[in-house]
Each structure stands twice: as structure tokens, then as C-alpha cells.
C-alpha atoms as a PDB file:
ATOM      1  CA  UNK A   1      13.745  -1.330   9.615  1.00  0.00           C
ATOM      2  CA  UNK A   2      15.678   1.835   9.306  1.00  0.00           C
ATOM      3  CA  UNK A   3      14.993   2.218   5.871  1.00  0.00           C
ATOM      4  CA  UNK A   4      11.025   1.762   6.724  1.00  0.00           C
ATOM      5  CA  UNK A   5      11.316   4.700   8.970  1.00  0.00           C
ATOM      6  CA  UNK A   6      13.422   6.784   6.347  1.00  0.00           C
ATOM      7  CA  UNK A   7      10.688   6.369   4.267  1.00  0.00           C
ATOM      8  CA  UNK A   8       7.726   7.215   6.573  1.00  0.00           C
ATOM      9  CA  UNK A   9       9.502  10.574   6.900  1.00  0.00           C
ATOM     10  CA  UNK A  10       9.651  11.379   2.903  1.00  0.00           C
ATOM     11  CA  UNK A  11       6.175  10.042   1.809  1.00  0.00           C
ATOM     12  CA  UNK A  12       5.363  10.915  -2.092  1.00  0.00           C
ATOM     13  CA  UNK A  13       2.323  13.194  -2.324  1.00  0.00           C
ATOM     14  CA  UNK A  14       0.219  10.250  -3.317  1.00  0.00           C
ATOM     15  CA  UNK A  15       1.617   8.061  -0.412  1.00  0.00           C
ATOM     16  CA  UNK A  16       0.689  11.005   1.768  1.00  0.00           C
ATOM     17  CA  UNK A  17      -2.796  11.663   0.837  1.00  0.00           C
ATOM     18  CA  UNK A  18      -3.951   8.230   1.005  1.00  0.00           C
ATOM     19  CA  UNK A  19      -2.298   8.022   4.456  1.00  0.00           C
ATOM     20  CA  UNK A  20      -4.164  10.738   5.326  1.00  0.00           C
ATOM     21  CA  UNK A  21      -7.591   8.795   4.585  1.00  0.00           C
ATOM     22  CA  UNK A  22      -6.120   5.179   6.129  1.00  0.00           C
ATOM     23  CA  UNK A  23      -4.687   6.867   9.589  1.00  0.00           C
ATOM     24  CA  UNK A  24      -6.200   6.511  12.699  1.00  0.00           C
ATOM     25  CA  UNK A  25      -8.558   3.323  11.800  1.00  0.00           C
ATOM     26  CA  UNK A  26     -10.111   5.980   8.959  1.00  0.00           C
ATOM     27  CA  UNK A  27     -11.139   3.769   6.744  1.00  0.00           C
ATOM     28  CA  UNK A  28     -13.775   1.895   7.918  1.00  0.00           C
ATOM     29  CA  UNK A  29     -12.206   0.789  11.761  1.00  0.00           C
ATOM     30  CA  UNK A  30      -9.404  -0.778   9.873  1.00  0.00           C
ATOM     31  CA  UNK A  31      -5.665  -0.115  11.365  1.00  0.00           C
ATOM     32  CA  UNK A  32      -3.203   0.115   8.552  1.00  0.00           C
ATOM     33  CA  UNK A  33       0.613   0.426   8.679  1.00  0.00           C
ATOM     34  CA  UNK A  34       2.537   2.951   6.255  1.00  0.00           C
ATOM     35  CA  UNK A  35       6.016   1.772   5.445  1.00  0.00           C
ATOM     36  CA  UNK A  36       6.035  -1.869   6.949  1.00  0.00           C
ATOM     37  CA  UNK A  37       8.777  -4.258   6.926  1.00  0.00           C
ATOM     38  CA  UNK A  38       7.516  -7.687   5.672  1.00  0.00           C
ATOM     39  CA  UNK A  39      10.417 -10.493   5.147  1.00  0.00           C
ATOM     40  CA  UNK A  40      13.108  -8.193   3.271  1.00  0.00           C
ATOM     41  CA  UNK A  41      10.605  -5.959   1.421  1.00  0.00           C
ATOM     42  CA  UNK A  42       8.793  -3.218   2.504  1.00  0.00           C
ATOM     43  CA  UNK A  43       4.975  -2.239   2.111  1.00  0.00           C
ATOM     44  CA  UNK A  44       3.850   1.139   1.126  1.00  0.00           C
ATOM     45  CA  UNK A  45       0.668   0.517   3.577  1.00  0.00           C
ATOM     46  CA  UNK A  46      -0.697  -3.003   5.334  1.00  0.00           C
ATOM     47  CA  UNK A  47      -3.283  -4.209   7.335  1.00  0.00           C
ATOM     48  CA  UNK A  48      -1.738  -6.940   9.117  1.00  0.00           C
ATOM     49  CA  UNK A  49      -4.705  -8.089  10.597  1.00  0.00           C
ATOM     50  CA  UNK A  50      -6.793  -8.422   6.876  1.00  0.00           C
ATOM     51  CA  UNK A  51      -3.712  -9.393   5.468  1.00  0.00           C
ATOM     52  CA  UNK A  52      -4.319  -6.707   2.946  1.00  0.00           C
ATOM     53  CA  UNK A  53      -1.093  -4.574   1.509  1.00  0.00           C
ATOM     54  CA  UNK A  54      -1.890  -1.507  -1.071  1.00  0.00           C
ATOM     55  CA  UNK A  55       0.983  -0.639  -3.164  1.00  0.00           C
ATOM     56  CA  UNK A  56       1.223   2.524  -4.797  1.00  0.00           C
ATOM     57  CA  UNK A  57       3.120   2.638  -8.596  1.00  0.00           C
ATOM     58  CA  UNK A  58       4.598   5.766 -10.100  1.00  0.00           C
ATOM     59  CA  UNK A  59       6.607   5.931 -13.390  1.00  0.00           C
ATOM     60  CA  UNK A  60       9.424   3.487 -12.021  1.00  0.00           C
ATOM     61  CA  UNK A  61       6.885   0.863 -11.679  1.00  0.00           C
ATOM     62  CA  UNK A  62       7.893  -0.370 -15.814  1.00  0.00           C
ATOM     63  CA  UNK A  63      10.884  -0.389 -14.757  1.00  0.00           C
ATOM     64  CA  UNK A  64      11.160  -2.656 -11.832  1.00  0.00           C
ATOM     65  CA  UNK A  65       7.741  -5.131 -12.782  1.00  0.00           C
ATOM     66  CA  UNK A  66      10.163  -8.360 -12.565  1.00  0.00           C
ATOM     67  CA  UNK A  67      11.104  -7.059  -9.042  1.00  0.00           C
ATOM     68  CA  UNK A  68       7.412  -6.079  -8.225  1.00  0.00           C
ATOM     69  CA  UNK A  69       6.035  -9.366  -9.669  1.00  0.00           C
ATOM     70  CA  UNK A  70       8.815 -11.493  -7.208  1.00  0.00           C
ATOM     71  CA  UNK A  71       7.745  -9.071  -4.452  1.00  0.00           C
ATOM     72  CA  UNK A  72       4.183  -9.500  -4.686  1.00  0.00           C
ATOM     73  CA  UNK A  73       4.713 -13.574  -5.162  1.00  0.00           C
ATOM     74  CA  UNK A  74       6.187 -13.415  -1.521  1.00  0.00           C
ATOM     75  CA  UNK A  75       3.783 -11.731  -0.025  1.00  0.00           C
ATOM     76  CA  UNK A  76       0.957 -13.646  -1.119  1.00  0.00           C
ATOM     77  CA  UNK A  77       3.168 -16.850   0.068  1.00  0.00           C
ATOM     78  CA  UNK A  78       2.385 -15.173   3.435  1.00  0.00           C
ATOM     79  CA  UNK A  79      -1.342 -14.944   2.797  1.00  0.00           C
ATOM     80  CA  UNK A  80      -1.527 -10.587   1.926  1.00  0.00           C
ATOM     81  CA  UNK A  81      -3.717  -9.869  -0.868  1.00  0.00           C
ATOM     82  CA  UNK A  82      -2.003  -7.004  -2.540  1.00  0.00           C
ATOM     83  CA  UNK A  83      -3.581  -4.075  -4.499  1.00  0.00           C
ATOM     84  CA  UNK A  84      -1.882  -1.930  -6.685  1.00  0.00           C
ATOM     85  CA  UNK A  85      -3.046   1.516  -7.520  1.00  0.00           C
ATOM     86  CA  UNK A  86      -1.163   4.487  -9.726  1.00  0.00           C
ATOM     87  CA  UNK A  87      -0.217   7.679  -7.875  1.00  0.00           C
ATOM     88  CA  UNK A  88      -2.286   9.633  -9.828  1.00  0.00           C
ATOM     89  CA  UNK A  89      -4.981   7.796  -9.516  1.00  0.00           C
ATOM     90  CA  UNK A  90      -3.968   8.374  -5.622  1.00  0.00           C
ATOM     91  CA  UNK A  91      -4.127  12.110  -6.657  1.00  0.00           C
ATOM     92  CA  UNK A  92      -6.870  12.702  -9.057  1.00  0.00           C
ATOM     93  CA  UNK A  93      -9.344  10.236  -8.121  1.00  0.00           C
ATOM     94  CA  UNK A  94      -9.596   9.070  -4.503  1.00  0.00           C
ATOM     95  CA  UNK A  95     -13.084   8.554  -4.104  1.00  0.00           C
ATOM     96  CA  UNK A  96     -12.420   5.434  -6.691  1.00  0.00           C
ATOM     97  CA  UNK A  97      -9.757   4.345  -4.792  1.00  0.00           C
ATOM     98  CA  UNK A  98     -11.185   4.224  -1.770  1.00  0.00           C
ATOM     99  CA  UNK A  99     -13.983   2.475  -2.809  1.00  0.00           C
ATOM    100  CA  UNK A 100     -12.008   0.276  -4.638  1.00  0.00           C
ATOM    101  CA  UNK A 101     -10.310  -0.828  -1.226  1.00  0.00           C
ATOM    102  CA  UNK A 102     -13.764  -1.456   0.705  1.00  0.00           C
ATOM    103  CA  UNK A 103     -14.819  -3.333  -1.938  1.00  0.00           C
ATOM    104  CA  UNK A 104     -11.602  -5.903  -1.287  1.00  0.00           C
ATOM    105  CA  UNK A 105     -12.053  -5.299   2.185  1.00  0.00           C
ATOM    106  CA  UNK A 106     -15.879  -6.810   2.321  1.00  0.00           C
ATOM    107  CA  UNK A 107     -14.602  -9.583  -0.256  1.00  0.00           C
END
């Protein structure tokens, strides 16, 4: 848990502009949690009650995809559906993203 909270303090700019469209039941009346401890991992942002996680992938991501592929196996053991998006697709084209998400949401 303490590392969940370290992180919520040091966002990534990507991380921090989508938070800034997903706060405060934003996006379409649905609550999302940045930085939430599932099992021993820890999403980037979840709906809990969807059981929707977004994950957000920067340069790293090629380097850990064994890790991210056991990670995301877990979570859908729980029942999440998780969607994966690039940071600077975060950056450069939100609109997409965002519609991207509804689109999963309405699924």
C-alpha cells in the first residue's frame, strides 16, 4: 500500500493528464482509482465497480512484457478487463483515448 501512495504522489505526465479527465466520476459518472493495490500488483487506474483497469506503457513496457503479460493474467483471473494505452498516445491524442475507454465501457 505504501508504495501505491508513493506513486500517486509522482504521477508521469501521461498518468497525470488522464487522471485529470477520470477524477471526480469525469468520465461518464464512472469512479476510478489511480494507483490501486490489487493482489501484489498495482494498477495505474481501476474502476472497481466495472472491473475495468487502464494501464499506461512507456518505453520500459519491452522490457518487462513477460512481467506485464503474468500481471494482466491475474487480473483477469479476478474478472478486470484491462486496457493498455502508450503514454504518448496519453499525451498527443486523448480524444482517441477517451473514446477508446467509453467504447469498452458500453461493451
Amino acid at each position: 500500500m505504501l508504495q501505491a501512495k508513493e506513486l500517486r504522489h509522482e504521477p508521469t505526465p501521461a498518468e497525470a493528464k488522464l487522471w485529470s479527465q477520470l477524477r471526480g466520476n469525469r468520465l461518464n459518472g464512472i469512479s476510478f482509482r489511480r494507483q490501486h493495490a490489487i493482489g501484489p500488483y498495482i494498477a495505474d487506474f481501476c474502476s472497481p465497480k466495472i472491473k475495468l483497469i487502464i494501464e499506461l506503457d512507456g518505453s520500459q513496457h519491452l522490457e518487462q512484457e513477460q512481467y506485464d503479460t503474468e500481471r494482466t493474467a491475474f487480473l483477469e483471473s479476478l474478472g478486470y478487463k484491462v486496457i493498455r494505452f502508450w503514454n504518448n498516445d496519453v499525451v498527443n491524442n486523448m480524444d482517441s483515448v477517451l473514446t477508446f475507454i467509453l467504447n469498452v465501457v458500453q461493451e
